[in-house]
C-alpha atoms as a PDB file:
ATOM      1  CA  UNK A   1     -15.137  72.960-194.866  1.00  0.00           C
ATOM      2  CA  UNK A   2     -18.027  74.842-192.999  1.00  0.00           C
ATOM      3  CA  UNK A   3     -17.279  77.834-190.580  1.00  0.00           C
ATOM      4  CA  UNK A   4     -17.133  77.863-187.314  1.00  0.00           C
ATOM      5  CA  UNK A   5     -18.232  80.642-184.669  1.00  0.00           C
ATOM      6  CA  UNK A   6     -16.968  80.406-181.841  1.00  0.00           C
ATOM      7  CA  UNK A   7     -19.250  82.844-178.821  1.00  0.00           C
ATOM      8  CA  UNK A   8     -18.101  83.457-175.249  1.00  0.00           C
ATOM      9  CA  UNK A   9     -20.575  83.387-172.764  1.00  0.00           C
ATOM     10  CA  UNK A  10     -22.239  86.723-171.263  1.00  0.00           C
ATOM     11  CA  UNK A  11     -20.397  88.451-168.533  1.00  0.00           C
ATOM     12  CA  UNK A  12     -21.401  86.451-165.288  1.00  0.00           C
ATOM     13  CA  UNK A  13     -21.033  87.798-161.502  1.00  0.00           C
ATOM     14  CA  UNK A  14     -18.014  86.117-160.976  1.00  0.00           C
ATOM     15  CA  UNK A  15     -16.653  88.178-163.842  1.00  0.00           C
ATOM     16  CA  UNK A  16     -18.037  91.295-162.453  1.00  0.00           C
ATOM     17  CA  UNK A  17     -16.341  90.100-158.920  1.00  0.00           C
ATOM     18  CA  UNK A  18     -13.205  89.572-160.302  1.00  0.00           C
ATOM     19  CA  UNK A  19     -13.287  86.001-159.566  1.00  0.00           C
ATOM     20  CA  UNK A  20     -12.318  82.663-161.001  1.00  0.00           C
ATOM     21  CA  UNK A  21     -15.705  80.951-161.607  1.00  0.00           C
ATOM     22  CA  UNK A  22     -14.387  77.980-163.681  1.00  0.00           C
ATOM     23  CA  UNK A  23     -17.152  74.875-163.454  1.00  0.00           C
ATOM     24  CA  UNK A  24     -18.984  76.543-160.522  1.00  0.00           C
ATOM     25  CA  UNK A  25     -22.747  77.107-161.929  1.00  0.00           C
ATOM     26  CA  UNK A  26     -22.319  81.026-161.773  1.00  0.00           C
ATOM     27  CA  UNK A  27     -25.059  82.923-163.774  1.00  0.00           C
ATOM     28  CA  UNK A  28     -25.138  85.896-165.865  1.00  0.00           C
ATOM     29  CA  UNK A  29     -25.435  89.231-164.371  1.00  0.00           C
ATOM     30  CA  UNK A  30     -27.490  92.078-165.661  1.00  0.00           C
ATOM     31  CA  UNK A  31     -24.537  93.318-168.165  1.00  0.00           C
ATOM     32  CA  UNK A  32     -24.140  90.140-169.564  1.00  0.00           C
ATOM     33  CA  UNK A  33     -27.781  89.159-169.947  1.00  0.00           C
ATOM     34  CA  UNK A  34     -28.001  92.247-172.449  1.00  0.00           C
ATOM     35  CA  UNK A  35     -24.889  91.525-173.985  1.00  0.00           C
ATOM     36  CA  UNK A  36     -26.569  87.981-174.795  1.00  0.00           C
ATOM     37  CA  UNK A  37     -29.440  89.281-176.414  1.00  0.00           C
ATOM     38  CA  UNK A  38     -27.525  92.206-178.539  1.00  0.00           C
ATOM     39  CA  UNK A  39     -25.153  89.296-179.844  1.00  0.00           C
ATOM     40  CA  UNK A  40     -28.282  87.217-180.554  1.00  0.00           C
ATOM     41  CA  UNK A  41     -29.708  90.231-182.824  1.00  0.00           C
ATOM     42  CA  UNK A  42     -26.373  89.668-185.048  1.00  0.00           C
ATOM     43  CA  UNK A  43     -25.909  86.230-184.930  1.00  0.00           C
ATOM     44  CA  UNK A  44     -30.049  85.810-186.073  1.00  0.00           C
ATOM     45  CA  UNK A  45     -29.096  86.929-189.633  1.00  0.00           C
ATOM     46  CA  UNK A  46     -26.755  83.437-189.864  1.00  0.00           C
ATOM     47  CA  UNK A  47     -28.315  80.153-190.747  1.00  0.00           C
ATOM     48  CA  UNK A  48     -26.732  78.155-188.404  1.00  0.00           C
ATOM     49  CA  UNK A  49     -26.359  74.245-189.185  1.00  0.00           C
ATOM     50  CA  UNK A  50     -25.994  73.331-185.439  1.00  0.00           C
ATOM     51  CA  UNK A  51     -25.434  75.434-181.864  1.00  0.00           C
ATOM     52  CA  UNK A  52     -23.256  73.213-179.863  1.00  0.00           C
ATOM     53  CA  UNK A  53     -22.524  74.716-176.357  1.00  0.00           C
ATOM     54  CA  UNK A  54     -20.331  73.652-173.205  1.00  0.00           C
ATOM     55  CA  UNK A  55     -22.779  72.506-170.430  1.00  0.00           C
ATOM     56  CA  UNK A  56     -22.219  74.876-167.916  1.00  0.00           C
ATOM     57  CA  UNK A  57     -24.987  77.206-167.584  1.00  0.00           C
ATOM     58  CA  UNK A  58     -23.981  80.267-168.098  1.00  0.00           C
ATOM     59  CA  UNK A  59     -23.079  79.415-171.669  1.00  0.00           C
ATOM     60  CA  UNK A  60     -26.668  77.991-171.777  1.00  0.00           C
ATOM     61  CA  UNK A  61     -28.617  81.142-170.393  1.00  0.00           C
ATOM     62  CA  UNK A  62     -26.402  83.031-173.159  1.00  0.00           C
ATOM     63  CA  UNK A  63     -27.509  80.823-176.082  1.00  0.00           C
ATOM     64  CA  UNK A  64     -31.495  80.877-174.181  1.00  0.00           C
ATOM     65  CA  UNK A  65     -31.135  84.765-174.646  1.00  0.00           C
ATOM     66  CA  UNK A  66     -28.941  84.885-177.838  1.00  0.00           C
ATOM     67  CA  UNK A  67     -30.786  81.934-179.976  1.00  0.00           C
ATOM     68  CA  UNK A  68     -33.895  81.221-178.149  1.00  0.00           C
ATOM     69  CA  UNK A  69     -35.405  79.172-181.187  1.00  0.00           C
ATOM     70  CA  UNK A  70     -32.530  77.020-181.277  1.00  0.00           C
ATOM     71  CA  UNK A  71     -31.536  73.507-179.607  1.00  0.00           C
ATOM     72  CA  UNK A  72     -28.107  73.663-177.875  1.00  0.00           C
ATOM     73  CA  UNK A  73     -26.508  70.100-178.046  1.00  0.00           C
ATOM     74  CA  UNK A  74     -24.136  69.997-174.803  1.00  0.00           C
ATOM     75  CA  UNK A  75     -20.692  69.052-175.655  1.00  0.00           C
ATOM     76  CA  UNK A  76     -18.377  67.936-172.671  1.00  0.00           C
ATOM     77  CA  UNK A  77     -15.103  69.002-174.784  1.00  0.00           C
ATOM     78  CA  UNK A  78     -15.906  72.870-174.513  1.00  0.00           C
ATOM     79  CA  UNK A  79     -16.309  72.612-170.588  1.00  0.00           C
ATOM     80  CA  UNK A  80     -13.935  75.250-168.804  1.00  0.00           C
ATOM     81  CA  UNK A  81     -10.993  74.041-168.145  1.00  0.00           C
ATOM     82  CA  UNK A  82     -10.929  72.469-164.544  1.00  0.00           C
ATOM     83  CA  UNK A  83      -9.124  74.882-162.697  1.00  0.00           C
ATOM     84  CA  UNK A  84      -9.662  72.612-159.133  1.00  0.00           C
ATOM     85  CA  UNK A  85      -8.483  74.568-156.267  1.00  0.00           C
ATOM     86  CA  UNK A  86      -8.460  77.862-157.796  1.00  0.00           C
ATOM     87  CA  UNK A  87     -11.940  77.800-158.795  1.00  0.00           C
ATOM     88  CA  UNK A  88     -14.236  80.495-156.535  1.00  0.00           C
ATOM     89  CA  UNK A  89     -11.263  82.449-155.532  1.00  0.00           C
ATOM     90  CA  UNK A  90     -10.316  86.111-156.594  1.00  0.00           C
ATOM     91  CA  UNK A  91      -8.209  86.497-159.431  1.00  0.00           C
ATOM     92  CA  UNK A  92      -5.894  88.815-157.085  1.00  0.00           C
ATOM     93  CA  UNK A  93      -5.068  86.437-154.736  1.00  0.00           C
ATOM     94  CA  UNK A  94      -4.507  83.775-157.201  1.00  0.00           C
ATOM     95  CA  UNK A  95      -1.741  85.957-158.998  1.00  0.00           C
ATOM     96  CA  UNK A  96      -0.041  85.380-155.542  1.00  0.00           C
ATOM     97  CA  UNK A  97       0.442  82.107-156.400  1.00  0.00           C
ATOM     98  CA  UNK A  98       3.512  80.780-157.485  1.00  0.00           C
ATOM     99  CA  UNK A  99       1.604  78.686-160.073  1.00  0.00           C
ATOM    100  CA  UNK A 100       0.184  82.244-161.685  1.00  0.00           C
ATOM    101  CA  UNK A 101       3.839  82.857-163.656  1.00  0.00           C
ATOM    102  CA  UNK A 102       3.720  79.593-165.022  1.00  0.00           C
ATOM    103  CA  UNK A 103       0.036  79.935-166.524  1.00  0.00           C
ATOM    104  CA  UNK A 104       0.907  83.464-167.881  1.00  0.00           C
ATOM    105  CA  UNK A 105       4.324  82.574-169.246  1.00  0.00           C
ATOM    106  CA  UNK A 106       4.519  78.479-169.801  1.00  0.00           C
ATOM    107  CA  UNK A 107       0.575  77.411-169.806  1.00  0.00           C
ATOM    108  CA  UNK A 108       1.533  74.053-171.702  1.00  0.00           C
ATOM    109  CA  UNK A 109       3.440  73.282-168.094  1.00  0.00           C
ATOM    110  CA  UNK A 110       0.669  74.393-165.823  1.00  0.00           C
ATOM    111  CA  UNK A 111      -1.256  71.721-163.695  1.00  0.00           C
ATOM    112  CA  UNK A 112      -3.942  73.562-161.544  1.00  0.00           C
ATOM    113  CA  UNK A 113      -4.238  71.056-158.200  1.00  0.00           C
ATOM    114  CA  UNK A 114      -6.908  68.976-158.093  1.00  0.00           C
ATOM    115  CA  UNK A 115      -8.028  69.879-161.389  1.00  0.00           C
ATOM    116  CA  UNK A 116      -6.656  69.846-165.577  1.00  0.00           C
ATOM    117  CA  UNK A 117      -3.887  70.124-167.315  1.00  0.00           C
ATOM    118  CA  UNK A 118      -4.083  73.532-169.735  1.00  0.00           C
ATOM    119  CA  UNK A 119      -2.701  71.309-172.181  1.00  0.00           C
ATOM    120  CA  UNK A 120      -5.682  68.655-171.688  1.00  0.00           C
ATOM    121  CA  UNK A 121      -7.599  71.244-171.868  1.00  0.00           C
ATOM    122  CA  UNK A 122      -6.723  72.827-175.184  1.00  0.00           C
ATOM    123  CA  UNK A 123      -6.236  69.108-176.586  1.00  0.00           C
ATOM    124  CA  UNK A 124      -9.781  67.561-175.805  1.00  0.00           C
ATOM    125  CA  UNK A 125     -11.159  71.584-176.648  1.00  0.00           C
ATOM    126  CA  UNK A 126      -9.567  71.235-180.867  1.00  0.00           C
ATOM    127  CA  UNK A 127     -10.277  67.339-181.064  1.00  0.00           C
ATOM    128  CA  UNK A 128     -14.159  68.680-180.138  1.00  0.00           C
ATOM    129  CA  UNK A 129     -14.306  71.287-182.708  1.00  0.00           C
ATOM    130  CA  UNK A 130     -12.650  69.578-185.670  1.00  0.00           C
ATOM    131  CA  UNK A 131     -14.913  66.501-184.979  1.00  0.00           C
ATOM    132  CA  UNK A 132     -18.382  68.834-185.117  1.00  0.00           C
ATOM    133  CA  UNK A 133     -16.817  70.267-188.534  1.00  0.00           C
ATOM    134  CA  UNK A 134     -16.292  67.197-190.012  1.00  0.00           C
ATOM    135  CA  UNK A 135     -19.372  66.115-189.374  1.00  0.00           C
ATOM    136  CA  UNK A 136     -21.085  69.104-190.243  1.00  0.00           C
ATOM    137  CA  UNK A 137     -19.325  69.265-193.445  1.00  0.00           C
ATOM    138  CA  UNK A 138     -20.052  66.098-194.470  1.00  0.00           C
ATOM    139  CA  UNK A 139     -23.818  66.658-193.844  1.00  0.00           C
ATOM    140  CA  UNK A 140     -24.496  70.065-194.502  1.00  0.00           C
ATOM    141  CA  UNK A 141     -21.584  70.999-197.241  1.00  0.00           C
ATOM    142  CA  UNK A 142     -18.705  73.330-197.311  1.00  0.00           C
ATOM    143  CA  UNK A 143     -21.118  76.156-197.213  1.00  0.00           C
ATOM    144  CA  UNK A 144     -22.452  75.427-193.480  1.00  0.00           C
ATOM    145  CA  UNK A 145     -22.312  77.824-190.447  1.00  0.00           C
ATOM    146  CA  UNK A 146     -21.876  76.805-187.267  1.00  0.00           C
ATOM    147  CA  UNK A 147     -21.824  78.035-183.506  1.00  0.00           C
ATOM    148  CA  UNK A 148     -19.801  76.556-180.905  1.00  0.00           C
ATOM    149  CA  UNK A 149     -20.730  78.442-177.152  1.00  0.00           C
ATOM    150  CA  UNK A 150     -17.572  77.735-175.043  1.00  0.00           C
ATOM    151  CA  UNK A 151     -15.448  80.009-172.484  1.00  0.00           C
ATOM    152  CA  UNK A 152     -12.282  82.265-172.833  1.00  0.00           C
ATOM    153  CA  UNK A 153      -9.495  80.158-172.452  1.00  0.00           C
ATOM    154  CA  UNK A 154     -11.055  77.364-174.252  1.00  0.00           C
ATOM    155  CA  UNK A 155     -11.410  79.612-177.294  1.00  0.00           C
ATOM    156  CA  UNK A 156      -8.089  81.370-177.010  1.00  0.00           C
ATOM    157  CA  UNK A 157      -6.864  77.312-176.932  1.00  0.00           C
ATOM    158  CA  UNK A 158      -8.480  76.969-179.956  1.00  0.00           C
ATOM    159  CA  UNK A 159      -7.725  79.682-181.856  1.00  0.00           C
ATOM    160  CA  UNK A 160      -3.941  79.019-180.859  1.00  0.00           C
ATOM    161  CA  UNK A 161      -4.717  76.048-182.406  1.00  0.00           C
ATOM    162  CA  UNK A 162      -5.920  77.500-185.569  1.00  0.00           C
ATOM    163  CA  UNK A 163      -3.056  80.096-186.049  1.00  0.00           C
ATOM    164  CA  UNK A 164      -0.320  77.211-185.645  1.00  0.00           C
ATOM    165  CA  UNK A 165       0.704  78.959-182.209  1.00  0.00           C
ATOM    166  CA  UNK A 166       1.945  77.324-179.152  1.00  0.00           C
ATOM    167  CA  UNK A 167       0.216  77.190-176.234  1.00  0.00           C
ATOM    168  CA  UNK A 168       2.292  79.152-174.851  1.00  0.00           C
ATOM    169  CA  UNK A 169       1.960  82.017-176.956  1.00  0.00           C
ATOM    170  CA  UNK A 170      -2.251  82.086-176.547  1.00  0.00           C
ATOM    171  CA  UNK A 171      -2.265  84.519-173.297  1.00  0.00           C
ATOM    172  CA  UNK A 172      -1.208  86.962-176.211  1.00  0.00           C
ATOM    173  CA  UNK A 173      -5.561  86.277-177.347  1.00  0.00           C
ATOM    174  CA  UNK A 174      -8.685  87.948-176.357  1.00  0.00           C
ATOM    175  CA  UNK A 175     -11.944  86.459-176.556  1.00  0.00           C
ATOM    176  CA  UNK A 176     -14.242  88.617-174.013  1.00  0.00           C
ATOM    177  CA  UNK A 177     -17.287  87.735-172.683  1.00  0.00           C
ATOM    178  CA  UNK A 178     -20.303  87.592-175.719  1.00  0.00           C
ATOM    179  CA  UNK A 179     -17.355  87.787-178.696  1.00  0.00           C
ATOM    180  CA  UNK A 180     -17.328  86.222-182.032  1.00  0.00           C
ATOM    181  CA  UNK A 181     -14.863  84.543-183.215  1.00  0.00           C
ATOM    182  CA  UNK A 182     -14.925  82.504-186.929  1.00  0.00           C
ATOM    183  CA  UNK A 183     -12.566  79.912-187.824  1.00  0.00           C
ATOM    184  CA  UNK A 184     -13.169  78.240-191.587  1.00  0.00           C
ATOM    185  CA  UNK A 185     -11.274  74.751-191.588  1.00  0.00           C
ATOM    186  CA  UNK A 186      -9.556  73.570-194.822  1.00  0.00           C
ATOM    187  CA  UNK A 187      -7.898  70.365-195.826  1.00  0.00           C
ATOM    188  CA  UNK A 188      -4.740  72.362-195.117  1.00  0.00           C
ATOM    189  CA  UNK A 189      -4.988  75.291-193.162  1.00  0.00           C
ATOM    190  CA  UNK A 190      -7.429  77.279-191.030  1.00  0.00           C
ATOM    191  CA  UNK A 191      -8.289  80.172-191.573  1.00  0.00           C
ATOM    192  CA  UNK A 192      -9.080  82.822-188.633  1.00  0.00           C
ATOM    193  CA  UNK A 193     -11.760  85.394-190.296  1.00  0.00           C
ATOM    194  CA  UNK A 194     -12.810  87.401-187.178  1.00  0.00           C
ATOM    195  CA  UNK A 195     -11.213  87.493-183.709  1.00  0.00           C
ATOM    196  CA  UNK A 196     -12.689  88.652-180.846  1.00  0.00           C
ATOM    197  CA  UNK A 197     -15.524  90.502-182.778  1.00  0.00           C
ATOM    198  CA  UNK A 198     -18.274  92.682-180.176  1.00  0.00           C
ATOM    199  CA  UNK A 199     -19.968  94.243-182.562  1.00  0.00           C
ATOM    200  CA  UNK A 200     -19.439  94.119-186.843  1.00  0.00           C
ATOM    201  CA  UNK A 201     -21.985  92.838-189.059  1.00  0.00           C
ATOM    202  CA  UNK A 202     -21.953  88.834-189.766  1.00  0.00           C
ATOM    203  CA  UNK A 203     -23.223  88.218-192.633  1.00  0.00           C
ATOM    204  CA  UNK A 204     -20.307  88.843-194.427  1.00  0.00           C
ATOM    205  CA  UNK A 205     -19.051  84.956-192.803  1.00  0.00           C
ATOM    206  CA  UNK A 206     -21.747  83.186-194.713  1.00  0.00           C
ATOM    207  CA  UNK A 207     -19.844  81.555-197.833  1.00  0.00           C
ATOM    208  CA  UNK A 208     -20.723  82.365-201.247  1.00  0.00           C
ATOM    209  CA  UNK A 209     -22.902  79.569-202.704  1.00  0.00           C
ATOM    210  CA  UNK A 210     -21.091  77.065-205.400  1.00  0.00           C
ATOM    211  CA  UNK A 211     -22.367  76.175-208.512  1.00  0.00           C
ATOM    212  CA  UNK A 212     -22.756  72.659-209.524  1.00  0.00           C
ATOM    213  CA  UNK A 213     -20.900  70.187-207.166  1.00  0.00           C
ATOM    214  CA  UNK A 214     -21.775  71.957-203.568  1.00  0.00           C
ATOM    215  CA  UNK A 215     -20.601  69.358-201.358  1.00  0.00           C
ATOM    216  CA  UNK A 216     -17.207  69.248-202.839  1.00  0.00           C
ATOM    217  CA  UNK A 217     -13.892  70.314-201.204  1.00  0.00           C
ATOM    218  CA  UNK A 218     -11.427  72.286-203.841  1.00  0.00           C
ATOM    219  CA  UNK A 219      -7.698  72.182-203.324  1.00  0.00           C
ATOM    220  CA  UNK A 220      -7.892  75.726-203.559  1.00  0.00           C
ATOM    221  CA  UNK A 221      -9.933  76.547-200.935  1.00  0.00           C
ATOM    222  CA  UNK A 222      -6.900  75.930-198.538  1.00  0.00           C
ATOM    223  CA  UNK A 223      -5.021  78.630-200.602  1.00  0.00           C
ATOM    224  CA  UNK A 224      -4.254  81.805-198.824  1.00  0.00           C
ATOM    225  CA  UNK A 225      -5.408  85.079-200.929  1.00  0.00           C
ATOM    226  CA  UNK A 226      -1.742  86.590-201.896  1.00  0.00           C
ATOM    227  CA  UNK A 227      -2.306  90.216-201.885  1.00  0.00           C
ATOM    228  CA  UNK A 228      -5.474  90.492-199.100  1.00  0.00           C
ATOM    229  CA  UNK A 229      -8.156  89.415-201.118  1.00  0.00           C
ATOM    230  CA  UNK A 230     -11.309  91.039-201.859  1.00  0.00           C
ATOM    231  CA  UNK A 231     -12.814  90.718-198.148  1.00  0.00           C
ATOM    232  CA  UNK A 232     -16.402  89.397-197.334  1.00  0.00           C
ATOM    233  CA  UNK A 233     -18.383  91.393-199.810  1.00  0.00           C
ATOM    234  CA  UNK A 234     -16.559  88.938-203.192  1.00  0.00           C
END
C-alpha cells in the first residue's frame, strides 16, 4: 500500500493565544508561516502522488508556503473536529468546564454542544484516509507517497487508529503544529514509521522500488520486522 504523511498545519494566532480556533478561519502567524516553509524544504525531496488537505485555511496557507507547485484537493473528512460552543474561547477557561475531564480522560464519550461527536470525528477522519490510499494505491502502486494536511486531533484520531488504540488512549499523542507523521497501510496492519517528526530527513519514507510486478501487494509486506529491521537506509 502507498504511504501516507500526515502534516499539521503552521502555528496560527489562535495557537499563539492559547485559544480554541476549531473551524473559525484563523490564519497563520509569523512563527508558523516559517515553520511552513522549513517543512516544505523537507517534504520537496518526496514525490508526492497527491496533497489532499482539510479546507480550512490555515491548512491551505501551510501547503501555499510548504508545496507551492502543488494542487491541494480539499477533503471535508480532515475538517477539525466541530468543537461548536467551545470554538473561539481560551483553552483556560474551557478546562473549567465540566465537559474538559471527559475529553481528556473518555474522548469516545465527549459531545461538544452544538457541534461533533470526537468519535464522529475520528470515524469520518480514518474512513477519509483509507479511501485516498486505496485509491492511490490502485493508481499509483504500492510505492506511492502521499500527503494528507489535517489538524491535531484529527491526526492523533488517526494515528490511534493506526496503532489499534482506543480513542481513549489518543490524548497520550502529539502531533504539533507543521509535524510529520507517516503511516504505510497493509492488507493487515499499519504501520506507524514517524510520529510527530519536526525536523529528520524524509527521504528515508520513500519505498524501495520492486522489480518486476510493481503494482502488486505481497503477503509479506504486512509482516512486522522481528528483531527491528534494518531501518530506512535497506
Amino acid at each position: 500500500m502507498a504511504t501516507l504523511l500526515l502534516l499539521r498545519h503552521g502555528r496560527t494566532t489562535a495557537n499563539a493565544e492559547g485559544g480554541l480556533a476549531g473551524r473559525q478561519p484563523v490564519e497563520l502567524d509569523e512563527t508558523g508561516q516559517t515553520q511552513a516553509r522549513l517543512v516544505g524544504e523537507r517534504l520537496r525531496v518526496l514525490p508526492l502522488a497527491a496533497v489532499v488537505t482539510s479546507p480550512l485555511v490555515r491548512c491551505r496557507q501551510t501547503l501555499e508556503l510548504a508545496l507551492p507547485g502543488a494542487a491541494p484537493v480539499d477533503e471535508d473528512g480532515l475538517i477539525e473536529c466541530g468543537y461548536g460552543e467551545w470554538e473561539g474561547q481560551p483553552l483556560k477557561k474551557l478546562a473549567k468546564d465540566p465537559l474538559w475531564p471527559v475529553v481528556q480522560q473518555h474522548p469516545s464519550a465527549a459531545v461538544f454542544p452544538g457541534g461533533e461527536a470526537m468519535a464522529a470525528m475520528a470515524a469520518r477522519a480514518v474512513a477519509a484516509v483509507r479511501s485516498w490510499d486505496a485509491r492511490l494505491t490502485a493508481e499509483h502502486g504500492p510505492e506511492a507517497v502521499w500527503l494528507a494536511c489535517s489538524h491535531g486531533d484529527v491526526i492523533k484520531a488517526i494515528v490511534a487508529d493506526a496503532l489499534g488504540m482506543h480513542l481513549d488512549l489518543f490524548q497520550r499523542i502529539v502531533a504539533d503544529p507543521a509535524s510529520v507523521t507517516a503511516i504505510r497501510y497493509t492488507p493487515t496492519r499499519p504501520f506507524l514509521l514517524r510520529l510527530n517528526d519536526t525536523g529528520g530527513d524524509l527521504t528515508g519514507l520513500v519505498p524501495p522500488a520492486r522489480k518486476g510486478r510493481r503494482r502488486t501487494t505481497r503477503s509479506r509486506d504486512s509482516d512486522a520486522a522481528v528483531g527491528g529491521g534494518a531501518g530506512a537506509g535497506r
